[in-house]
N, C-alpha and C. Protein backbone atom coordinates (compact mmCIF):
# COMPACT_ATOMS: atom_id res chain seq x y z
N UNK A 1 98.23 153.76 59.66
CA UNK A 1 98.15 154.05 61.08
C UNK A 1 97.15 153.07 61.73
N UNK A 2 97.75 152.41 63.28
CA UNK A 2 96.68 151.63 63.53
C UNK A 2 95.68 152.36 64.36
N UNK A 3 94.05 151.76 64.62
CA UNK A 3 93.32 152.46 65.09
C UNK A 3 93.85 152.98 66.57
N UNK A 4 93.43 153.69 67.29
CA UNK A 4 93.62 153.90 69.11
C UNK A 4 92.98 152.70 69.39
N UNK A 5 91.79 152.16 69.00
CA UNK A 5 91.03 150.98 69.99
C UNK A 5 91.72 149.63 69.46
N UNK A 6 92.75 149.31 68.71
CA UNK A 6 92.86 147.98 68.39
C UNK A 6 94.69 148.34 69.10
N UNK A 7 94.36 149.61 68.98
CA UNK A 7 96.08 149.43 69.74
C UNK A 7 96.20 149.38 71.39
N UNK A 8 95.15 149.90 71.76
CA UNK A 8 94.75 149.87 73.58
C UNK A 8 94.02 148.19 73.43
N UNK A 9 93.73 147.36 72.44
CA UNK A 9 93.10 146.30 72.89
C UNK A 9 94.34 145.26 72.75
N UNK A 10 95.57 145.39 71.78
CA UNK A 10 96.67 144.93 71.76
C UNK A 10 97.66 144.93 72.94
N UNK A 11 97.67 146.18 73.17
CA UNK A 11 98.57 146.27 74.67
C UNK A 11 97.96 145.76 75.73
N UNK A 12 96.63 145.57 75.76
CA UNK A 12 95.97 145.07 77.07
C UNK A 12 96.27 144.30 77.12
N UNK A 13 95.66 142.58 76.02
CA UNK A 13 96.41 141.58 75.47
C UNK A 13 97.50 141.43 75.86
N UNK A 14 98.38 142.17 75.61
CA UNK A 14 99.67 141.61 75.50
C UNK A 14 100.36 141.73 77.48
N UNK A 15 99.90 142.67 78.11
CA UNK A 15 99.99 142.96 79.16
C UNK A 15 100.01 141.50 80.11
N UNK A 16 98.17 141.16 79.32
CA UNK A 16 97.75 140.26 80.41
C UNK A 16 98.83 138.40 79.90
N UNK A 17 98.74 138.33 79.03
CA UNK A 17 99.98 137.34 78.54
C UNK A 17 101.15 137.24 79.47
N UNK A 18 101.61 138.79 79.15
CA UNK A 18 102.75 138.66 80.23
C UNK A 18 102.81 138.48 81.76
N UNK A 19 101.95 138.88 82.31
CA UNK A 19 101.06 138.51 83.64
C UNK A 19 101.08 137.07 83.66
N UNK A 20 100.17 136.53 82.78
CA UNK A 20 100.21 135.34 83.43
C UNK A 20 101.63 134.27 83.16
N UNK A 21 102.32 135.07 82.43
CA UNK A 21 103.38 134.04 82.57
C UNK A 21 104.49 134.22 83.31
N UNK A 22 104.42 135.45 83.69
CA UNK A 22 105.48 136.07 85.18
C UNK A 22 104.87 134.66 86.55
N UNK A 23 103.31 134.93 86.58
CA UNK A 23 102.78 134.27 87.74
C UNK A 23 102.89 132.93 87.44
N UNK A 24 102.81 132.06 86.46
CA UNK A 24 103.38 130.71 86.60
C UNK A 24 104.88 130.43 86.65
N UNK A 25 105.32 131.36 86.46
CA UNK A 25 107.28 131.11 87.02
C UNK A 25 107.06 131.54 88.49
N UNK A 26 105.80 132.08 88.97
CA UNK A 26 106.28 131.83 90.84
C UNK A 26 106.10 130.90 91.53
N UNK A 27 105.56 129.67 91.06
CA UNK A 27 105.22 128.66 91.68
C UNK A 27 107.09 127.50 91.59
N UNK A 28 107.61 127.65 92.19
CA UNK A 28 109.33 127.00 92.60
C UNK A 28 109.08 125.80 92.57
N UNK A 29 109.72 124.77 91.77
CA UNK A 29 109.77 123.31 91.49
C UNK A 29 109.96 123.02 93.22
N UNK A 30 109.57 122.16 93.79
CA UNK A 30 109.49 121.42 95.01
C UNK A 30 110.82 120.78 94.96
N UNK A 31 112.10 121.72 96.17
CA UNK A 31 112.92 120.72 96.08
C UNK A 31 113.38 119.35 96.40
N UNK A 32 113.65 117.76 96.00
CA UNK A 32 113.63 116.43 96.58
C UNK A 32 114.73 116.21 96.14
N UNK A 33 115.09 115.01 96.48
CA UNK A 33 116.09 114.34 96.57
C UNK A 33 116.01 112.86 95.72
N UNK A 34 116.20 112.13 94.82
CA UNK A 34 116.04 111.20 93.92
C UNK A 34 116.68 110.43 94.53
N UNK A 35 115.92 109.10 94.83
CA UNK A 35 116.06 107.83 95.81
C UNK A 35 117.11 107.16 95.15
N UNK A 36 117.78 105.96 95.61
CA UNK A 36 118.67 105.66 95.02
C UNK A 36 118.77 104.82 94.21
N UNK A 37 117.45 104.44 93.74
CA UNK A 37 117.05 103.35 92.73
C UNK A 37 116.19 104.33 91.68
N UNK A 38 116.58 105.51 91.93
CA UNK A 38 115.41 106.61 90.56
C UNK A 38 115.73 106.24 88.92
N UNK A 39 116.75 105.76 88.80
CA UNK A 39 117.34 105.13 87.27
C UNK A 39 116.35 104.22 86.77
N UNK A 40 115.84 103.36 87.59
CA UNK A 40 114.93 102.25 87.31
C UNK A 40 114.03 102.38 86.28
N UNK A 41 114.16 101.72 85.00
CA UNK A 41 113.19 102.29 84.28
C UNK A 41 111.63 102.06 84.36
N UNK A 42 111.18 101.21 85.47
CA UNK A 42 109.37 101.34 85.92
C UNK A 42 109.32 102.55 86.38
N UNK A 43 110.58 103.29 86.84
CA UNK A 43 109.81 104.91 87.45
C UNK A 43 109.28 105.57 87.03
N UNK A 44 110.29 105.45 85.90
CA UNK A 44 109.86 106.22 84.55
C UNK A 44 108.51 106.17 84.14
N UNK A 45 108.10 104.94 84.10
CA UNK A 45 106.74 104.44 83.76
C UNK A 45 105.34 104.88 84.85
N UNK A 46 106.16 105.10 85.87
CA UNK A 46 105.32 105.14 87.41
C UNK A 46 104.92 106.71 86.61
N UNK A 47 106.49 107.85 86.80
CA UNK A 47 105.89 109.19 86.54
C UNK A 47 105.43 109.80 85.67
N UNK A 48 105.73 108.96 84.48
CA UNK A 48 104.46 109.82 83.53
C UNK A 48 103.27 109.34 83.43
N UNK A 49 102.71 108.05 84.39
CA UNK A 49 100.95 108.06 84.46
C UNK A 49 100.89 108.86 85.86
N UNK A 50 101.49 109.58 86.77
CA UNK A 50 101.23 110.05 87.86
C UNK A 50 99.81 111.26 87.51
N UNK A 51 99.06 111.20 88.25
CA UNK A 51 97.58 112.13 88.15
C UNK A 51 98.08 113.76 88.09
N UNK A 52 97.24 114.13 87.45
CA UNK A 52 97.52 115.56 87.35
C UNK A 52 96.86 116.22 88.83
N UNK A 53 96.29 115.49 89.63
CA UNK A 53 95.66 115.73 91.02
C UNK A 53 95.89 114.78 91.81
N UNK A 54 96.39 115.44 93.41
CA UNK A 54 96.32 114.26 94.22
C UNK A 54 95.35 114.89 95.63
N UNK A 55 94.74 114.27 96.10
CA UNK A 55 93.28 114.76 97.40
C UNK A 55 92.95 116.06 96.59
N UNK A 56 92.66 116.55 95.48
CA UNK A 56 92.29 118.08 94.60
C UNK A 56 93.29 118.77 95.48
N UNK A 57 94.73 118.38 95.22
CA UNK A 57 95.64 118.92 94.81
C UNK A 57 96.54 119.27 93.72
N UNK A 58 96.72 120.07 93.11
CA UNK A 58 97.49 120.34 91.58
C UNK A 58 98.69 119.60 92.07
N UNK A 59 99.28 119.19 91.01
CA UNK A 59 100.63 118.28 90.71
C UNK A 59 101.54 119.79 90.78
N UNK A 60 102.71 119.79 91.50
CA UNK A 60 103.91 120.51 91.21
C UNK A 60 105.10 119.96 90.56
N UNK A 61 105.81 121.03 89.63
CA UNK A 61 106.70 119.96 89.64
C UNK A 61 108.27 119.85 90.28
N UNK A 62 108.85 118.59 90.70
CA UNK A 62 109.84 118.54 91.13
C UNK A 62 111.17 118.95 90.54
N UNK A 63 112.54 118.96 91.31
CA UNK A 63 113.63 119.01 90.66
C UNK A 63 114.39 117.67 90.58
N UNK A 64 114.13 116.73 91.22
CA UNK A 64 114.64 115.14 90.92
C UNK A 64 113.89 114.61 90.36
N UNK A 65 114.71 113.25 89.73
CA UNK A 65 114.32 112.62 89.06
C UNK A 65 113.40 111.34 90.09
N UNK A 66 112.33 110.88 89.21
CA UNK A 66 111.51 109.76 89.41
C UNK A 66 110.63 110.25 90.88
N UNK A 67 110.38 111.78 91.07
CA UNK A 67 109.45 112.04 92.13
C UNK A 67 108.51 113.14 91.82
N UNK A 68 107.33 113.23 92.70
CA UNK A 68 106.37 113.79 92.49
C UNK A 68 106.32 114.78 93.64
N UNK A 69 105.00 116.02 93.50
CA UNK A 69 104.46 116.60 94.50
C UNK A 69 103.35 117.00 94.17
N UNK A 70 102.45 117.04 95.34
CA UNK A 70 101.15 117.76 95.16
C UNK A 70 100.31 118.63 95.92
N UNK A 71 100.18 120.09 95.60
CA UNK A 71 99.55 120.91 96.51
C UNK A 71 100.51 122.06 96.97
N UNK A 72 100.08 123.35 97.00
CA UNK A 72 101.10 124.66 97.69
C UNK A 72 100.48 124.93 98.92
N UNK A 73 101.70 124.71 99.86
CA UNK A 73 102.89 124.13 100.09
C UNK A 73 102.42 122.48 99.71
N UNK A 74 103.75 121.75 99.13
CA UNK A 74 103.29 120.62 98.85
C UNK A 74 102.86 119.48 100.06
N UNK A 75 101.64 118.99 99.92
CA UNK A 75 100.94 118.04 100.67
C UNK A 75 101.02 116.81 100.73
N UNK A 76 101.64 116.32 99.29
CA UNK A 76 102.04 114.71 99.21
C UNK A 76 103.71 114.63 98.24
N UNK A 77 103.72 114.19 98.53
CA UNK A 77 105.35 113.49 97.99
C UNK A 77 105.62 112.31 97.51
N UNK A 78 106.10 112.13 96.26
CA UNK A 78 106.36 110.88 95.79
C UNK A 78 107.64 110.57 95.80
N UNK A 79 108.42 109.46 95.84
CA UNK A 79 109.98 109.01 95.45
C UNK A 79 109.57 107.83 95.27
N UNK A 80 110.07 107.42 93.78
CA UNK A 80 110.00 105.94 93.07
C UNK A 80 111.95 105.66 93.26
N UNK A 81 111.84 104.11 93.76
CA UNK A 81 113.40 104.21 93.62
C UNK A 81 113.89 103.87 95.15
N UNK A 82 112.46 103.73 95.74
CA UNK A 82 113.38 103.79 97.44
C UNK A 82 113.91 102.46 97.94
N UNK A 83 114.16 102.14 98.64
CA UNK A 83 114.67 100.47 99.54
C UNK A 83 113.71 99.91 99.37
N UNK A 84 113.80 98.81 98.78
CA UNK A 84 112.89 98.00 99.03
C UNK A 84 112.25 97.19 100.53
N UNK A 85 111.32 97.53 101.08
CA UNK A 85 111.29 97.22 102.28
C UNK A 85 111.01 95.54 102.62
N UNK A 86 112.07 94.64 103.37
CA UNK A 86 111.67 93.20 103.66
C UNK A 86 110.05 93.06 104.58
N UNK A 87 110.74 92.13 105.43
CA UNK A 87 109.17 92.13 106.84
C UNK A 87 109.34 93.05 107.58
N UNK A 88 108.36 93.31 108.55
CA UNK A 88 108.11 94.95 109.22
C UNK A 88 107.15 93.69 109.98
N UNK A 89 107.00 94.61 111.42
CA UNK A 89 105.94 94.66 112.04
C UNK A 89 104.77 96.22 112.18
N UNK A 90 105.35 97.14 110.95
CA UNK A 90 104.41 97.98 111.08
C UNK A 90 103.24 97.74 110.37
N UNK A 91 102.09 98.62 110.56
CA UNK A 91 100.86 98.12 109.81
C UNK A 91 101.14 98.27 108.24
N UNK A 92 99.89 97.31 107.46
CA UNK A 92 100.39 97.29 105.80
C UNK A 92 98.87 96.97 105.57
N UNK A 93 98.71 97.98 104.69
CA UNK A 93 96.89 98.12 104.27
C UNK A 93 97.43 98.19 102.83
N UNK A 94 96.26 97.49 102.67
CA UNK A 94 96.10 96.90 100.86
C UNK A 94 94.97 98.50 100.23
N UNK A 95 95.10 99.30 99.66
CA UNK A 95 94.13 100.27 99.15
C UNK A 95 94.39 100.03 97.54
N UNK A 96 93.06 99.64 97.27
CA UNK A 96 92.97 99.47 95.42
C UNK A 96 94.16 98.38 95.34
N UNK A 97 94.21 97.43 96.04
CA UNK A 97 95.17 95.98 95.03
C UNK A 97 96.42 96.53 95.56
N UNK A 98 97.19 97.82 96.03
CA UNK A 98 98.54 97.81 96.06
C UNK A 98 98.94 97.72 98.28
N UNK A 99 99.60 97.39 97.84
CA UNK A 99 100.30 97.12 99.30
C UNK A 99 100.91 97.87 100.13
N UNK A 100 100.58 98.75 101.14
CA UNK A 100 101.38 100.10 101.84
C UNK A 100 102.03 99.66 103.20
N UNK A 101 102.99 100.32 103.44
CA UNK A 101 103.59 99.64 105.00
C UNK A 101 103.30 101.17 105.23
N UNK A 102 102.40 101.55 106.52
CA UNK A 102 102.05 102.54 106.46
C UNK A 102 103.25 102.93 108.28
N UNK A 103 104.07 103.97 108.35
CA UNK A 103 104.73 104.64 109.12
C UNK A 103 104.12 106.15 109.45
N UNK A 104 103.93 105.97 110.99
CA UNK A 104 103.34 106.98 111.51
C UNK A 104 104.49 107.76 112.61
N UNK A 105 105.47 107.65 112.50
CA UNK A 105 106.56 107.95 113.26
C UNK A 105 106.53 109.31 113.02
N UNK A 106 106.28 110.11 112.26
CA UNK A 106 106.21 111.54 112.25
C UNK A 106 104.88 112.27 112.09
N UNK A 107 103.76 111.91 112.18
CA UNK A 107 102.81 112.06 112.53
C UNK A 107 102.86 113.72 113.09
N UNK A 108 102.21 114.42 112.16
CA UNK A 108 101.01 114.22 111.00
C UNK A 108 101.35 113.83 109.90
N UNK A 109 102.48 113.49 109.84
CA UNK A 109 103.19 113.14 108.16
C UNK A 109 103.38 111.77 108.64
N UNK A 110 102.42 111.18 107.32
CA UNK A 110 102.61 109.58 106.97
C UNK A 110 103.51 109.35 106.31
N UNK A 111 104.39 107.69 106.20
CA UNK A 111 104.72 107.65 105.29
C UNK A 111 104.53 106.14 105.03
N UNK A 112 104.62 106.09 103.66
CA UNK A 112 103.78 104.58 103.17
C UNK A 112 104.65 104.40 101.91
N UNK A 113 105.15 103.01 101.88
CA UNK A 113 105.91 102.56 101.16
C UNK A 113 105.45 101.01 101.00
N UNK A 114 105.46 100.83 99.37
CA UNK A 114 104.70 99.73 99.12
C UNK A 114 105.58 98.41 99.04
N UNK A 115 104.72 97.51 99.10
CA UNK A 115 105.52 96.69 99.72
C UNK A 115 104.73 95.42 98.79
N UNK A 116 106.32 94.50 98.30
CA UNK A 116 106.14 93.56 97.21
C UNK A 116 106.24 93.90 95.77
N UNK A 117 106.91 94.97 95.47
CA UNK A 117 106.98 95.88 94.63
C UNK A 117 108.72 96.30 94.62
N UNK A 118 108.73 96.30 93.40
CA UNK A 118 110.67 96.77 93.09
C UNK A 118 110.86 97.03 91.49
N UNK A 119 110.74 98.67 92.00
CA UNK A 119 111.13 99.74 92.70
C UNK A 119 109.79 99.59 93.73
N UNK A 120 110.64 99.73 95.01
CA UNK A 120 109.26 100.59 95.90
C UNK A 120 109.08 101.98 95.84
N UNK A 121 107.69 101.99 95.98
CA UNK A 121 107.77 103.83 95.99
C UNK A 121 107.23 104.04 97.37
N UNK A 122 107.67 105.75 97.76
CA UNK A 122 107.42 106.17 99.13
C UNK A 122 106.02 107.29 98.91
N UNK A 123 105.27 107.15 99.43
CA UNK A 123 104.43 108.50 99.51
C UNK A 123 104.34 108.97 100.66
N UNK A 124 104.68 110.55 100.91
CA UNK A 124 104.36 111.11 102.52
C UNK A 124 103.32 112.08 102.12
N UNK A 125 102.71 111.48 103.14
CA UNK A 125 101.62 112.72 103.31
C UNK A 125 101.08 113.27 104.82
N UNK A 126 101.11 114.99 104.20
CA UNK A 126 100.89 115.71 105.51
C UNK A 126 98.97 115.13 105.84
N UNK A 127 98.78 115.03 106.81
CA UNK A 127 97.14 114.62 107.28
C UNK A 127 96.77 115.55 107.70
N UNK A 128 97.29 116.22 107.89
CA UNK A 128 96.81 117.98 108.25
C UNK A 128 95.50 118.68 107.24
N UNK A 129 96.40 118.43 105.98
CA UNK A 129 95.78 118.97 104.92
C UNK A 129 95.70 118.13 104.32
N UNK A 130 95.07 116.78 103.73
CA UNK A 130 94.76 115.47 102.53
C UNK A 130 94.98 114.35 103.72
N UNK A 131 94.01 114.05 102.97
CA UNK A 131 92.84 112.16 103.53
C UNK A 131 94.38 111.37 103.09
N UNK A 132 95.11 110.61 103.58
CA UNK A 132 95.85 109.61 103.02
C UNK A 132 95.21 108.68 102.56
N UNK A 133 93.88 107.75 102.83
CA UNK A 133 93.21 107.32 102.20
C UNK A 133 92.82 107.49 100.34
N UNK A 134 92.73 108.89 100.25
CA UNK A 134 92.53 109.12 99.00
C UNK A 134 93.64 109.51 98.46
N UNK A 135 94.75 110.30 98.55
CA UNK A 135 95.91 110.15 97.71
C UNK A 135 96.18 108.53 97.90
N UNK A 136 96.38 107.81 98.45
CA UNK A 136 96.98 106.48 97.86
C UNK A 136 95.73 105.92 96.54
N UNK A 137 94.81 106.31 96.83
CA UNK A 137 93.77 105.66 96.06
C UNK A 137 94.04 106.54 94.50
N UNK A 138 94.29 107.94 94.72
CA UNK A 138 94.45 108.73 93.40
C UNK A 138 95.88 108.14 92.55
N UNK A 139 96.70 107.71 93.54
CA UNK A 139 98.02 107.16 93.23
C UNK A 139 98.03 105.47 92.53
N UNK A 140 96.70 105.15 93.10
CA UNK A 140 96.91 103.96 92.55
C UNK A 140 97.35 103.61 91.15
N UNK A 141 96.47 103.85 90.41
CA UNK A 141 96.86 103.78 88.82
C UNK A 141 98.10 103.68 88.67
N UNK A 142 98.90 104.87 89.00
CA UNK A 142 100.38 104.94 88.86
C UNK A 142 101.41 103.84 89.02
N UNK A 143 100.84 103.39 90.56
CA UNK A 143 101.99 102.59 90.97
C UNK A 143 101.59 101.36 91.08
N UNK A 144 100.59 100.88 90.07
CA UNK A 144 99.89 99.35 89.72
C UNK A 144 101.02 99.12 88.81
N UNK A 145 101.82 100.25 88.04
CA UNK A 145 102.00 99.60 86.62
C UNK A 145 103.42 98.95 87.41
N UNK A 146 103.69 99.03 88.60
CA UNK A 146 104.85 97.95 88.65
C UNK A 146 104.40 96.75 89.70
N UNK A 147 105.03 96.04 88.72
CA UNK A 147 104.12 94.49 89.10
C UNK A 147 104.51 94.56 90.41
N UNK A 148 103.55 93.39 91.06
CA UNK A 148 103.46 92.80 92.39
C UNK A 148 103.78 91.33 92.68
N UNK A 149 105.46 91.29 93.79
CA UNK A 149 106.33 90.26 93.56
C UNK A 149 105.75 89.66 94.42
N UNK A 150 104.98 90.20 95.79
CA UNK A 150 104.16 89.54 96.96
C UNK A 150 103.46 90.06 97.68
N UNK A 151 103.04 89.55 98.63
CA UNK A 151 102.11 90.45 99.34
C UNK A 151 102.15 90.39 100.77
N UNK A 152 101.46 91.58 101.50
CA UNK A 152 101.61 91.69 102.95
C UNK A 152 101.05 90.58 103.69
N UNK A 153 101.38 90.16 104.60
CA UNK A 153 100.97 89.25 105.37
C UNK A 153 100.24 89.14 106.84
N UNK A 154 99.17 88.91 107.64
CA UNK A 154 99.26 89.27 108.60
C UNK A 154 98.94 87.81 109.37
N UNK A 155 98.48 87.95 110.85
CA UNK A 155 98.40 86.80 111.43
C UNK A 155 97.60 85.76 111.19
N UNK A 156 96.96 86.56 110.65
CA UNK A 156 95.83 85.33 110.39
C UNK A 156 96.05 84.58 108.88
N UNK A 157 97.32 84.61 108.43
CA UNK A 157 97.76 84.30 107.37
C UNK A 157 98.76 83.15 107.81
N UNK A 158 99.53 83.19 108.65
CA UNK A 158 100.52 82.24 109.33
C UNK A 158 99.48 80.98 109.96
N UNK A 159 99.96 79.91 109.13
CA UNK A 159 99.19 78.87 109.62
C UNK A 159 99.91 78.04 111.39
N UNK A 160 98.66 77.54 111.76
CA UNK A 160 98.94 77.74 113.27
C UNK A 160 99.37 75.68 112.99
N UNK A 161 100.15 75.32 114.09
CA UNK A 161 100.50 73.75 114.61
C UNK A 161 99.06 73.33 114.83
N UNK A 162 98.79 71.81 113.97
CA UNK A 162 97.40 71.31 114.20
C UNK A 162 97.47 70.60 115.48
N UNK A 163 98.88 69.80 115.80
CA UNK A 163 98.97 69.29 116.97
C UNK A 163 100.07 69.48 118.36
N UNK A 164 99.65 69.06 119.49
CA UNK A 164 100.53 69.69 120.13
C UNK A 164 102.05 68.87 120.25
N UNK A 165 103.43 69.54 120.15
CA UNK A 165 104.39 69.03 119.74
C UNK A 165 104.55 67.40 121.07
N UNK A 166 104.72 66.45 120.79
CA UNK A 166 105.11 65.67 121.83
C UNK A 166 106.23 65.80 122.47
N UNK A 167 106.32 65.27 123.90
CA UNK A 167 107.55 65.90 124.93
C UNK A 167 108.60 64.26 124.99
């Protein structure tokens, strides 16, 4: 016969086990959509160094392939795999060595897609809740590991006529 106290300390045990694994099946994979270059095998490479944190947000995980999320409700978004973007006249900030064409068209949600890079990847982030500054910076690591084919350019990069054209 087992004791009463090792059998009330078994069921407690076993109670709280089941508890916590009811409550990690409530957290719902973030549903996305897998870009149309997600096959690429650097994605691959992109998502398994992706941070287990992005702005001290927990990583969720997605239901497509080659993307990320981070934070409940999720706060940042990854898709490896997107268009590669040509020239833009939108702004493009270099954070940690990688290259962002940063889109403010939906504002408070950024979106930044790197640029000189193939696969490009997209990150949106709500500014509501996370610094975009620091998720791209937490992201860096990740999306170093695909090389860099060129880089952003701005005006002061375009060399100017030394003389004036003759008429």
């Amino acid at each position: 016969m087992i004791p009463r106290s090792l059998a009330l300390r078994s069921g407690a045990a076993a109670s709280l086990l089941l508890s916590a694994l009811l409550l990690t099946g409530c957290a719902a994979a973030v549903p996305l959509e897998p870009a149309a270059d997600a096959i690429n095998p650097a994605c691959a490479d992109v998502v398994v160094h992706l941070p287990a944190s992005v702005a001290d947000q927990p990583a969720r995980e997605t239901n497509a392939q080659a993307t990320g999320a981070w934070g409940d409700p999720a706060a940042v978004l990854m898709h490896c795999g997107v268009t590669v973007p040509g020239p833009t006249t939108l702004p493009c900030l270099n954070v940690n060595g990688i290259d962002w064409i940063e889109d403010d068209a939906d504002a408070p949600r950024y979106r930044y897609t790197t640029y000189g890079r193939d696969p490009a990847i997209e990150i949106v982030i709500d500014s509501e809740k996370v610094s975009g500054t620091t998720a791209l910076v937490d992201l860096a690591s990740a999306v170093s590991g695909v090389p860099a084919t060129s880089a952003c350019l701005g005006v002061e990069d375009v060399p100017l006529p030394t003389e004036a054209p003759s008429l």
